[in-house]
C-alpha atoms as a PDB file:
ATOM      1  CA  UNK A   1       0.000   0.000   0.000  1.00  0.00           C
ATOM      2  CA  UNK A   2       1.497   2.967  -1.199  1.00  0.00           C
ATOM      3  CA  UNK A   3       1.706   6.412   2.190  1.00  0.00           C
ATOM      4  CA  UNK A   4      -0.746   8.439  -0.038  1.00  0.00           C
ATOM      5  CA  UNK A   5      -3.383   5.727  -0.502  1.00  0.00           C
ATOM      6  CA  UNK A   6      -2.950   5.351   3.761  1.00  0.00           C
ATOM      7  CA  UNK A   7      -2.995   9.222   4.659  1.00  0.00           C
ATOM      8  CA  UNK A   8      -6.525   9.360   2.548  1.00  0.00           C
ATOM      9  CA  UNK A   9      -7.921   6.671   4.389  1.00  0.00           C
ATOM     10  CA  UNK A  10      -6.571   7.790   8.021  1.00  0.00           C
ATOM     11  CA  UNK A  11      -8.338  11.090   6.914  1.00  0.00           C
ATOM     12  CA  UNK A  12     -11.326   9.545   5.457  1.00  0.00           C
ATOM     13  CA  UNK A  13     -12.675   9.117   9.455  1.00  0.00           C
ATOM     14  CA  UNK A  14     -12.122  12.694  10.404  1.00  0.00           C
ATOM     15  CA  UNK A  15     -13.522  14.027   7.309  1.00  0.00           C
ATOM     16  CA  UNK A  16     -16.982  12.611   7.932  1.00  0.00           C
ATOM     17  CA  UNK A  17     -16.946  13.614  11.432  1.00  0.00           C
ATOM     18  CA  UNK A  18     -16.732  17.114  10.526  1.00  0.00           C
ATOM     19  CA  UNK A  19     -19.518  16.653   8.354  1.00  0.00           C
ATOM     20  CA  UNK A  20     -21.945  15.159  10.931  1.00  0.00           C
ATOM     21  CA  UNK A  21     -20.605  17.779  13.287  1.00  0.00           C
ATOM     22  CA  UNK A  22     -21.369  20.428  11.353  1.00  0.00           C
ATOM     23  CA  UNK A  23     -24.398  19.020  10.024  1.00  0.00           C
ATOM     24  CA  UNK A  24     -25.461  18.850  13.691  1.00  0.00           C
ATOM     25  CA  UNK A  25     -24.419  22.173  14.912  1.00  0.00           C
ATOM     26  CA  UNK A  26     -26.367  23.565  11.567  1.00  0.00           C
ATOM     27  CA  UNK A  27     -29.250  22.112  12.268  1.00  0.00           C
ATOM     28  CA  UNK A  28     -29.113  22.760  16.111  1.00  0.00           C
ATOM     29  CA  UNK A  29     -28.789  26.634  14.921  1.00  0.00           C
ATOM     30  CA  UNK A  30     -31.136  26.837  12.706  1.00  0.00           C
ATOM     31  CA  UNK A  31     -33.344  25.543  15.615  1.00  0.00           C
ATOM     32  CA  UNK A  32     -32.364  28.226  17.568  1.00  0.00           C
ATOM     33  CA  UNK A  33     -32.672  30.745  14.970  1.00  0.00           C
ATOM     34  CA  UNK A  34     -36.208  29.393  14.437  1.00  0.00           C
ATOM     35  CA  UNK A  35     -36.806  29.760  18.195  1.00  0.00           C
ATOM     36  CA  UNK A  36     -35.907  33.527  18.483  1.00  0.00           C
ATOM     37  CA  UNK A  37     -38.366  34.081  15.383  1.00  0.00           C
ATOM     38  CA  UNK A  38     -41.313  32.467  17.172  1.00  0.00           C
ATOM     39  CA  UNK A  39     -42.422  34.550  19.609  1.00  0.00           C
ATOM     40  CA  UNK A  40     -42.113  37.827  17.343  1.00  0.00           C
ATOM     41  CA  UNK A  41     -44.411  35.608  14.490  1.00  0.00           C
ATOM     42  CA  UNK A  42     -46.427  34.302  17.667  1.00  0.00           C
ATOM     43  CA  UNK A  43     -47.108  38.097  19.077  1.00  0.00           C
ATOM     44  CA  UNK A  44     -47.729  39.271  15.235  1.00  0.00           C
ATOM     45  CA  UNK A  45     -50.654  36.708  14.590  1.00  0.00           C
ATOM     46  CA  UNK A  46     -52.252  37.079  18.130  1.00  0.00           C
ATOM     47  CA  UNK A  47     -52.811  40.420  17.234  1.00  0.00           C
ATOM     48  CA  UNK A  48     -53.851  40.043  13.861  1.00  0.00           C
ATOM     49  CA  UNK A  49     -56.464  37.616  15.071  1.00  0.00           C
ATOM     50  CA  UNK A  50     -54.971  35.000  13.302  1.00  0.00           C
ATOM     51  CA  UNK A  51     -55.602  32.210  15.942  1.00  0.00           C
ATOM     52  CA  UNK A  52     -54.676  29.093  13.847  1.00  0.00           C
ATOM     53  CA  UNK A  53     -51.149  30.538  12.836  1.00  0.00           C
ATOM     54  CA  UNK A  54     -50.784  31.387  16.524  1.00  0.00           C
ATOM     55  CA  UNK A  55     -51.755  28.112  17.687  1.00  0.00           C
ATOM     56  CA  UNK A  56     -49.304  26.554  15.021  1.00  0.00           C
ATOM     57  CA  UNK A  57     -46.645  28.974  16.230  1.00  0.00           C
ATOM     58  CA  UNK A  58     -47.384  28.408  20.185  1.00  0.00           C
ATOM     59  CA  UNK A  59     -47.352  24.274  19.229  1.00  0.00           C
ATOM     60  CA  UNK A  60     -43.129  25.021  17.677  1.00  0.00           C
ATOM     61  CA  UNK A  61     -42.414  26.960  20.677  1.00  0.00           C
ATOM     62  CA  UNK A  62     -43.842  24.225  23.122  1.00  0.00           C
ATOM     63  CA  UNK A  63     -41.549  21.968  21.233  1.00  0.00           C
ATOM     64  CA  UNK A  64     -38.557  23.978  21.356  1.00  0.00           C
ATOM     65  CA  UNK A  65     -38.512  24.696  25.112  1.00  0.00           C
ATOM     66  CA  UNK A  66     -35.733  22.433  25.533  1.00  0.00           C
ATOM     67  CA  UNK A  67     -33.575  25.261  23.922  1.00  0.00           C
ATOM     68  CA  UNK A  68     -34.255  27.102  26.797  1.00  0.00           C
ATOM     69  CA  UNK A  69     -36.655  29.417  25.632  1.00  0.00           C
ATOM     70  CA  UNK A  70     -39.573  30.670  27.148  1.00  0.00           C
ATOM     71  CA  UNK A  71     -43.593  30.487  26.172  1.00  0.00           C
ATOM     72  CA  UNK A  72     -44.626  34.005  25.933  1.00  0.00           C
ATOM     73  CA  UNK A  73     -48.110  35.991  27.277  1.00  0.00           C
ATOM     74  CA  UNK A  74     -49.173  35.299  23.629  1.00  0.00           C
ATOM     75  CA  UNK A  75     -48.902  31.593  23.963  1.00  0.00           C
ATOM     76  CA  UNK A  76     -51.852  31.541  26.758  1.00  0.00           C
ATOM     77  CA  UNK A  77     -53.491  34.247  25.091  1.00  0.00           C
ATOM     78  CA  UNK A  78     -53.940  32.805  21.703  1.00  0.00           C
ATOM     79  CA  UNK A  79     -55.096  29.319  23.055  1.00  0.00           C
ATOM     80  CA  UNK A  80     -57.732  31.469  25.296  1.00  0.00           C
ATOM     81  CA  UNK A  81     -59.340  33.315  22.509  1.00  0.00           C
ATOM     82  CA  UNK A  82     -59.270  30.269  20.371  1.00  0.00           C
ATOM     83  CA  UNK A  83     -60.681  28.199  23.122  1.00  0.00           C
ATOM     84  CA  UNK A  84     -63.650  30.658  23.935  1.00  0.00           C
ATOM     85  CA  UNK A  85     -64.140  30.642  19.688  1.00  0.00           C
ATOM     86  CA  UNK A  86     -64.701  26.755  19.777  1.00  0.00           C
ATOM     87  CA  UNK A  87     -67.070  26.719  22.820  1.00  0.00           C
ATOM     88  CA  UNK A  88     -69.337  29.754  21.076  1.00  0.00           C
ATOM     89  CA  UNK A  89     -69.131  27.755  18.258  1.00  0.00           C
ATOM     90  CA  UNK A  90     -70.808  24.884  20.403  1.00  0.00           C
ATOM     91  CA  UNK A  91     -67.119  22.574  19.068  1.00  0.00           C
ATOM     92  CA  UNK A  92     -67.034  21.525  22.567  1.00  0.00           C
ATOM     93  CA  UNK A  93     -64.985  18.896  23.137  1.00  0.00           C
ATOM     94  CA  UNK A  94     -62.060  20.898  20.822  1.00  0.00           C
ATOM     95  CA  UNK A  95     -62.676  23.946  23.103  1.00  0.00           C
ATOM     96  CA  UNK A  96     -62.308  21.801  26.425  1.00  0.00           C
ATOM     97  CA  UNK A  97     -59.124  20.188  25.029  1.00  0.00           C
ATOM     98  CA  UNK A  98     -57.214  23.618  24.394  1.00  0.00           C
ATOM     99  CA  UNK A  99     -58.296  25.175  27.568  1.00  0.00           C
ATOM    100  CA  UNK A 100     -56.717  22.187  29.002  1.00  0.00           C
ATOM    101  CA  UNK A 101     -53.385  22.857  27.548  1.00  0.00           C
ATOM    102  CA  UNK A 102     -54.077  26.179  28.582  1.00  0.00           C
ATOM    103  CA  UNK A 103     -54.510  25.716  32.160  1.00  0.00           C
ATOM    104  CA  UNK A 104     -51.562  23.066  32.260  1.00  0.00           C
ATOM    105  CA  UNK A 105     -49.221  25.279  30.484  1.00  0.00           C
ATOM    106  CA  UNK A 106     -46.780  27.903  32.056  1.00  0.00           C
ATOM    107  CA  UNK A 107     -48.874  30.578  30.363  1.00  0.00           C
ATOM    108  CA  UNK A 108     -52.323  28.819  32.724  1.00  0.00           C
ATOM    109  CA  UNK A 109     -53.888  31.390  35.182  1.00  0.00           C
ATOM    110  CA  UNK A 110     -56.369  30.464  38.122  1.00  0.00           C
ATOM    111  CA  UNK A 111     -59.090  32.388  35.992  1.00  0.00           C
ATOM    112  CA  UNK A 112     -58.324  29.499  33.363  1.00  0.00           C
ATOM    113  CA  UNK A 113     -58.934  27.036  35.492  1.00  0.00           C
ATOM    114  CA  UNK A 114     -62.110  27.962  37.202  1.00  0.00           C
ATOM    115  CA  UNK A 115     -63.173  28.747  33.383  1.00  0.00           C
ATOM    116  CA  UNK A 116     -62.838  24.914  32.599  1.00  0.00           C
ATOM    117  CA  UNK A 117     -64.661  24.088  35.556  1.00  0.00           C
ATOM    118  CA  UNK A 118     -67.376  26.546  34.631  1.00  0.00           C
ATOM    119  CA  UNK A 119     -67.232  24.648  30.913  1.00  0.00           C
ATOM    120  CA  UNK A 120     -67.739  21.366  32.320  1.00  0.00           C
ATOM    121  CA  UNK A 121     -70.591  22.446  34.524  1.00  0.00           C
ATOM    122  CA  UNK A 122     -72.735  23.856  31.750  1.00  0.00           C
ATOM    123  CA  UNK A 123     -72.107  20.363  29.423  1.00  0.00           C
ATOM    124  CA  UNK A 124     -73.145  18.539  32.347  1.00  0.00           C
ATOM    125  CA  UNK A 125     -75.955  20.665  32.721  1.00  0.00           C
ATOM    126  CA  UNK A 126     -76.934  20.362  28.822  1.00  0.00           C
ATOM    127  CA  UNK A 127     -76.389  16.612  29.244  1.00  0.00           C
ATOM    128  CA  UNK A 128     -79.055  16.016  32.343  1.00  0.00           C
ATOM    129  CA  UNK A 129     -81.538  18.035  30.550  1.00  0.00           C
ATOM    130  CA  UNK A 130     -81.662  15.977  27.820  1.00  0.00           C
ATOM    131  CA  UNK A 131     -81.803  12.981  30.007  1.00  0.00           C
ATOM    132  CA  UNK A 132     -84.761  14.471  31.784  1.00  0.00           C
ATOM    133  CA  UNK A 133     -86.523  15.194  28.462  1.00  0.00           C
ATOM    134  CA  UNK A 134     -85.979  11.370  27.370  1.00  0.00           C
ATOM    135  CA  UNK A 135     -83.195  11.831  25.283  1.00  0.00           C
ATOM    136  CA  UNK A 136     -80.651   9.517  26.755  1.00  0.00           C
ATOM    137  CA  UNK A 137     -78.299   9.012  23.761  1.00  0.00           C
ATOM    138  CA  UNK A 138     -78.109  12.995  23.356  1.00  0.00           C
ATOM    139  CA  UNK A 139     -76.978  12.813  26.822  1.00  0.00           C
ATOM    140  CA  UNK A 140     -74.633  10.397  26.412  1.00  0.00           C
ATOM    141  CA  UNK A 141     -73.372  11.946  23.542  1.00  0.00           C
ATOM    142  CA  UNK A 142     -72.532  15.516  25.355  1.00  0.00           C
ATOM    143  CA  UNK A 143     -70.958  13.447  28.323  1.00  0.00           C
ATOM    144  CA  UNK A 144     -68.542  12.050  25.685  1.00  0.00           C
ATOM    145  CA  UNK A 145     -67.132  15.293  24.912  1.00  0.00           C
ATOM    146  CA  UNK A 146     -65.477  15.870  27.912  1.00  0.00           C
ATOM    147  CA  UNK A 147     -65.028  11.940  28.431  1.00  0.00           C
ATOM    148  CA  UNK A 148     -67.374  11.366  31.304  1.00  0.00           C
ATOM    149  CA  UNK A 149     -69.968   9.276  29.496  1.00  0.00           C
ATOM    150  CA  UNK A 150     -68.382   5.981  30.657  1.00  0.00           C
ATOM    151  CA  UNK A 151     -65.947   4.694  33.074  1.00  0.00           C
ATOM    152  CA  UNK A 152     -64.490   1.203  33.963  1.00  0.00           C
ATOM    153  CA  UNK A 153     -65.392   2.115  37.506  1.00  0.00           C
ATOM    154  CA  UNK A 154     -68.537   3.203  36.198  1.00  0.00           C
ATOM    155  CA  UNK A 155     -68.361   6.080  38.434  1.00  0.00           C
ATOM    156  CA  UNK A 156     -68.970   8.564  35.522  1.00  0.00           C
ATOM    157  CA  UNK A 157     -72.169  10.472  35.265  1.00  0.00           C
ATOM    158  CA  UNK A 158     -73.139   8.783  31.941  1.00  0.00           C
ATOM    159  CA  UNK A 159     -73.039   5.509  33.858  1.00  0.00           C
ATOM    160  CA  UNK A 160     -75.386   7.052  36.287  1.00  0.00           C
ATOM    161  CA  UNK A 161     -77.465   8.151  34.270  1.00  0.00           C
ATOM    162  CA  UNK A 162     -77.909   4.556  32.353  1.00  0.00           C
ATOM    163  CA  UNK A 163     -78.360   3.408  35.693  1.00  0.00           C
ATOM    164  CA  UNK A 164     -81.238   5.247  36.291  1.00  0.00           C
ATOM    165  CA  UNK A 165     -82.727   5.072  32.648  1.00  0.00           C
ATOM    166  CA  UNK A 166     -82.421   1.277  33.273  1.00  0.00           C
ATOM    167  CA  UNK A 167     -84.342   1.075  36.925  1.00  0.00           C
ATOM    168  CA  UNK A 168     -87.240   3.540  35.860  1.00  0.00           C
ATOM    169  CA  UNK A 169     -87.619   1.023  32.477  1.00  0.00           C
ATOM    170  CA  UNK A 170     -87.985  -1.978  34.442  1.00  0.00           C
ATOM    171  CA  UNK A 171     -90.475  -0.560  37.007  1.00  0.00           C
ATOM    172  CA  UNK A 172     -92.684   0.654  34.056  1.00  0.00           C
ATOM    173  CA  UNK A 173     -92.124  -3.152  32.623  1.00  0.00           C
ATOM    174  CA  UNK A 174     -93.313  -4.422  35.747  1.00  0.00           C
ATOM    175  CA  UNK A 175     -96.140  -2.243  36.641  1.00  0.00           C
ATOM    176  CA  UNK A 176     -97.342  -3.085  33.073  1.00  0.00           C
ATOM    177  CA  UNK A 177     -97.307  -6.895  33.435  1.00  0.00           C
ATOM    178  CA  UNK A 178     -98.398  -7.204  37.133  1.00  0.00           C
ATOM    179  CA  UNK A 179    -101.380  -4.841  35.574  1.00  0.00           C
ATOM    180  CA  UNK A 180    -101.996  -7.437  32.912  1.00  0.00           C
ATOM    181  CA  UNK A 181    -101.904  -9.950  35.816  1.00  0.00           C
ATOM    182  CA  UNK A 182    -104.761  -7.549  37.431  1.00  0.00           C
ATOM    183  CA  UNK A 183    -102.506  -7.696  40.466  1.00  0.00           C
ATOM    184  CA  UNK A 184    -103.467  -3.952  40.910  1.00  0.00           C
ATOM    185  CA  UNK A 185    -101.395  -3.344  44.765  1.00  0.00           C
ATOM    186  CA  UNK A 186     -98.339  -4.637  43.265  1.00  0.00           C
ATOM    187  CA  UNK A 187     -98.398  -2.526  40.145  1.00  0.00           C
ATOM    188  CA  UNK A 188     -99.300   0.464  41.913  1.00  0.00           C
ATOM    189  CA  UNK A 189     -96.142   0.281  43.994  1.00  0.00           C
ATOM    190  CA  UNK A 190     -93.758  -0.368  40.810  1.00  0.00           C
ATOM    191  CA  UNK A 191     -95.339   2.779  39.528  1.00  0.00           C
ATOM    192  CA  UNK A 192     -94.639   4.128  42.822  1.00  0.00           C
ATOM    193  CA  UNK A 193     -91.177   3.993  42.301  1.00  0.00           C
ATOM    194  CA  UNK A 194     -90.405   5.744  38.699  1.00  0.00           C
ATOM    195  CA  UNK A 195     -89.049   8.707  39.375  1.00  0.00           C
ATOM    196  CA  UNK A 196     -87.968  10.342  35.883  1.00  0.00           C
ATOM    197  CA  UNK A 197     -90.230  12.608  34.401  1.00  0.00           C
ATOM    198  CA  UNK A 198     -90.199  11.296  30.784  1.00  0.00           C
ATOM    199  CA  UNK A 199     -90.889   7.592  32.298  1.00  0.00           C
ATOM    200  CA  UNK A 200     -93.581   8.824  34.606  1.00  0.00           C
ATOM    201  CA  UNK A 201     -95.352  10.633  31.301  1.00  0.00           C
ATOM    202  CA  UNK A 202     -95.142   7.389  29.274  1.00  0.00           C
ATOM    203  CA  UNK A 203     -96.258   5.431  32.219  1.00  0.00           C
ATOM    204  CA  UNK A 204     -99.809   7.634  32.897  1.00  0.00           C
ATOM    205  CA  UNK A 205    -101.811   5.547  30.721  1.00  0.00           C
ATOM    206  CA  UNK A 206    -101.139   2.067  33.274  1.00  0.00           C
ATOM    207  CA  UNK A 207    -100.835   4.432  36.034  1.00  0.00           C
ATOM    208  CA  UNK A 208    -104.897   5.361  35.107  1.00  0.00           C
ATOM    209  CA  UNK A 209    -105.621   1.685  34.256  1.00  0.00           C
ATOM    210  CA  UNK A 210    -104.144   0.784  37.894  1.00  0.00           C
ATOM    211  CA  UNK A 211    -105.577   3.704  39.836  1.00  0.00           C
ATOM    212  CA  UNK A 212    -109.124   3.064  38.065  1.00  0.00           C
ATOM    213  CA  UNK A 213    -108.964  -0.882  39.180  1.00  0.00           C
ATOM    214  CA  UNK A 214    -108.418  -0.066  42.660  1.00  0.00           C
ATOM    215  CA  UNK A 215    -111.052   2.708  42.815  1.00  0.00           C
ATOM    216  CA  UNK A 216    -113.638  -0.289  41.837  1.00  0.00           C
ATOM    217  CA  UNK A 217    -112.420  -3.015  44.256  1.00  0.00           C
ATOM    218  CA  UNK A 218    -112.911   0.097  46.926  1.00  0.00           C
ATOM    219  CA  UNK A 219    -116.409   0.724  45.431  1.00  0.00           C
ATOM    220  CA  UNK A 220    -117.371  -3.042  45.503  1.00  0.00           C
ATOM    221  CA  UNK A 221    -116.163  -3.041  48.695  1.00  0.00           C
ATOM    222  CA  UNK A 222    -118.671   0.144  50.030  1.00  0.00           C
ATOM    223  CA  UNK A 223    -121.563  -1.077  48.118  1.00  0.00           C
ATOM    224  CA  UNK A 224    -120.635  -4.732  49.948  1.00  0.00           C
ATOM    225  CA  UNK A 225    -120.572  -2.285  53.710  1.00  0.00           C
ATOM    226  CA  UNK A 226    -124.532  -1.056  52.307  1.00  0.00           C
ATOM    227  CA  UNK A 227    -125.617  -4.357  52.464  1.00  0.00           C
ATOM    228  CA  UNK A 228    -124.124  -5.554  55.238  1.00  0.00           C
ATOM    229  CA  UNK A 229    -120.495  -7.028  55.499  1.00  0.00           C
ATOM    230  CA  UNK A 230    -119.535  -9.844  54.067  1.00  0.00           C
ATOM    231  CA  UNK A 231    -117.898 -12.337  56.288  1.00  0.00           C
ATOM    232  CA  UNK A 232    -114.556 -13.529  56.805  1.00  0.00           C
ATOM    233  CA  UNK A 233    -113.641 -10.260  54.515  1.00  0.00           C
ATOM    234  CA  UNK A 234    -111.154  -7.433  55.592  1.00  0.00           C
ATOM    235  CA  UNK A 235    -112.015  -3.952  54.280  1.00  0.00           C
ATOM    236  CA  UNK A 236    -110.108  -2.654  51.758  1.00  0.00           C
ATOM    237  CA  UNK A 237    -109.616   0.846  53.250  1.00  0.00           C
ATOM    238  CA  UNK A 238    -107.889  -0.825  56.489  1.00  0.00           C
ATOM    239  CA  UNK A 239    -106.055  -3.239  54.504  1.00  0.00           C
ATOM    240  CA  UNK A 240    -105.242  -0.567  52.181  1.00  0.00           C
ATOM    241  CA  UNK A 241    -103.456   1.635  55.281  1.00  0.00           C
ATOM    242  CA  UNK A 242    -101.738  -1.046  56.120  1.00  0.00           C
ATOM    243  CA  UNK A 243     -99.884  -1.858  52.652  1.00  0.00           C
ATOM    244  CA  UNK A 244     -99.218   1.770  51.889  1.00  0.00           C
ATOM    245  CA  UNK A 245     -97.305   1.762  55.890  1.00  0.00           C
ATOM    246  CA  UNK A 246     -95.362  -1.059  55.096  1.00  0.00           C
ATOM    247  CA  UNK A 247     -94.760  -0.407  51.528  1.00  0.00           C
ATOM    248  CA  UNK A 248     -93.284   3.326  52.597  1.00  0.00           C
ATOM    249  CA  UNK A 249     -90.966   1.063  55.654  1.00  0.00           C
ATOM    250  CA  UNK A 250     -89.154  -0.283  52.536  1.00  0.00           C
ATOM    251  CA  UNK A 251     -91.408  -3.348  52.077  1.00  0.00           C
ATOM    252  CA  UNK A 252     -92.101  -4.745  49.198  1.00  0.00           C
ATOM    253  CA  UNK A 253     -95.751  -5.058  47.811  1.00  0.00           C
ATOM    254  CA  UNK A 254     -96.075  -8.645  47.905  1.00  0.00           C
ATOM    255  CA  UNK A 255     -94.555  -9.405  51.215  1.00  0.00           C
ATOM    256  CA  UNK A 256     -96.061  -5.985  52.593  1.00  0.00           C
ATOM    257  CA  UNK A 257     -99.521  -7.527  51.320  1.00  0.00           C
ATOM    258  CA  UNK A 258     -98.978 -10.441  53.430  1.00  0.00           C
ATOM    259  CA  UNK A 259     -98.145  -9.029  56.505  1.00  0.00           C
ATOM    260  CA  UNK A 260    -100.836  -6.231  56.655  1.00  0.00           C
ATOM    261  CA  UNK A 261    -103.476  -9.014  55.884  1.00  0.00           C
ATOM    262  CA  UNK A 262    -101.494 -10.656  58.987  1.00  0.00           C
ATOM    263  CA  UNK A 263    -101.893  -7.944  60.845  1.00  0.00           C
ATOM    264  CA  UNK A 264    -105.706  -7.195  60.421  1.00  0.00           C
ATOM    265  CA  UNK A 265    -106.494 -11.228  61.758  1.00  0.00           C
ATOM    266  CA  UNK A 266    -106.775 -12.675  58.089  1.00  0.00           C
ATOM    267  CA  UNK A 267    -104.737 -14.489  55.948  1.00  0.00           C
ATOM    268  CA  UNK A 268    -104.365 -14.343  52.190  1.00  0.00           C
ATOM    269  CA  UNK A 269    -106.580 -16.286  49.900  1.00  0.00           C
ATOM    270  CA  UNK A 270    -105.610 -16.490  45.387  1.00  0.00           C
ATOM    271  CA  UNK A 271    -109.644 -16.422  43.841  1.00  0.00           C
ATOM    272  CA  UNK A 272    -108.327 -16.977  40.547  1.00  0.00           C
ATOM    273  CA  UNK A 273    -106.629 -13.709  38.772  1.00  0.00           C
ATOM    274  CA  UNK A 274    -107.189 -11.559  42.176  1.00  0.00           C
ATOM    275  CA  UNK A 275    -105.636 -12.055  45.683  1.00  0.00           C
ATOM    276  CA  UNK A 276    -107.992 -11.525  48.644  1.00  0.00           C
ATOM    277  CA  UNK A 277    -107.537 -11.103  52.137  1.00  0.00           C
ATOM    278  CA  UNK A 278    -109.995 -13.098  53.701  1.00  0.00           C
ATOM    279  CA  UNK A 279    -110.821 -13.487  57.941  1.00  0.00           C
END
């Protein structure tokens, strides 16, 4: 090997170093060059009301922090306006997102803070009114904006709120059948228990059905006291007290049914569809 052919190749090494080097170094100033023309771009389109360039411009200068520099007033600024713009613009979850960044960036004030509580508030209140109108999937739907439509926990207030939906369904379902069943006392304490409006408006049509049935077994039983009472029969209106007492203890119907008929020295007697309480 010839000393020429060697010296090229022992400076082959060094040669490329100084390349990557300066490669490096270029690229590390043109960061930095960048960085010094951010904040004077950022303050330019905050006050041109340019809030996408300044939320481009405040996303490069979040990146570049590590070069030590520092977010500006116009950082917070721009992603304040921009957030308020969304929420007007009913864009919610967007707007809850960026006033998020906001309020966990150097540039977040208390006042940003207690504005994203404020936020979350009013969708939560948006979100229960539709559930209270009926409109469960709306509800849902709001809730998932700021992610509290369902939780593995299911401590969210979507998950409530199915909870509920669910409950007040069954109780109509069951006030319905035991109404088929003519098992009026039983029904009437499922419909007892619905406590959402919308489900308590669909439910008035068994709710008259039930209230009717019991009105005539009451009206049986006065035309029964005209002519004399029957025997071995407890009145309604005292066994009637006596379910509605229990029932309000946190009895059930059936077993509430029982024991006032207990109570009143009779015992319980199945004549066919109807269920009598007979001394």
């Amino acid at each position: 090997m010839s000393p020429a052919l060697g010296l090229r190749r022992h400076r082959l090494p060094r040669f490329w170093l100084g390349l990557t080097l300066g490669l490096v170094a270029s690229g590390v100033g043109a960061a930095y060059w960048w960085e010094q023309q951010l904040p004077q771009r950022l303050e330019q389109a905050a006050r041109g009301g340019d809030l996408e360039a300044c939320l481009r411009y405040s996303e490069q200068l979040e990146a570049l922090r590590w070069l030590g520099g520092q977010a500006p007033a116009e950082q917070g600024n721009c992603r304040r306006r921009k957030a308020a713009q969304l929420w007007q613009q009913q864009q919610w979850s967007p707007a809850l997102q960026l006033q998020l960044q906001l309020v966990n960036s150097q540039a977040g004030q208390a006042a940003d803070r207690q504005q994203l509580v404020v936020w979350q508030q009013s969708l939560q209140q948006k979100a229960l009114s539709r559930f209270q109108e009926g409109d469960l999937p709306g509800a849902l739907a709001l809730l998932a904006e700021m992610g509290d439509d369902q939780r593995s926990d299911g401590n969210s207030l979507g998950d409530k709120l199915r909870e509920n939906w669910t409950r007040n369904r069954l109780q109509f379902e069951r006030a319905k059948r035991l109404g088929d069943q003519q098992r009026w006392w039983e029904a009437l304490d499922a419909l007892t228990r619905i406590d959402h409006p919308w489900w308590k408006t669909h439910s008035r049509d068994v709710q008259a059905k039930v209230t009717q049935s019991i009105e005539s077994l009451k009206g049986q039983e006065r035309e029964r006291d005209a002519h004399g009472q029957l025997p071995h029969t407890v009145p309604d209106s005292q066994l009637d007290a006596q379910v509605r007492q229990r029932i309000a203890s946190g009895m059930d119907e059936w077993s509430a049914f029982q024991a006032a008929c207990r109570a009143l020295g009779g015992r319980v007697v199945e004549a066919g569809p109807e269920t009598a309480c007979k001394r």
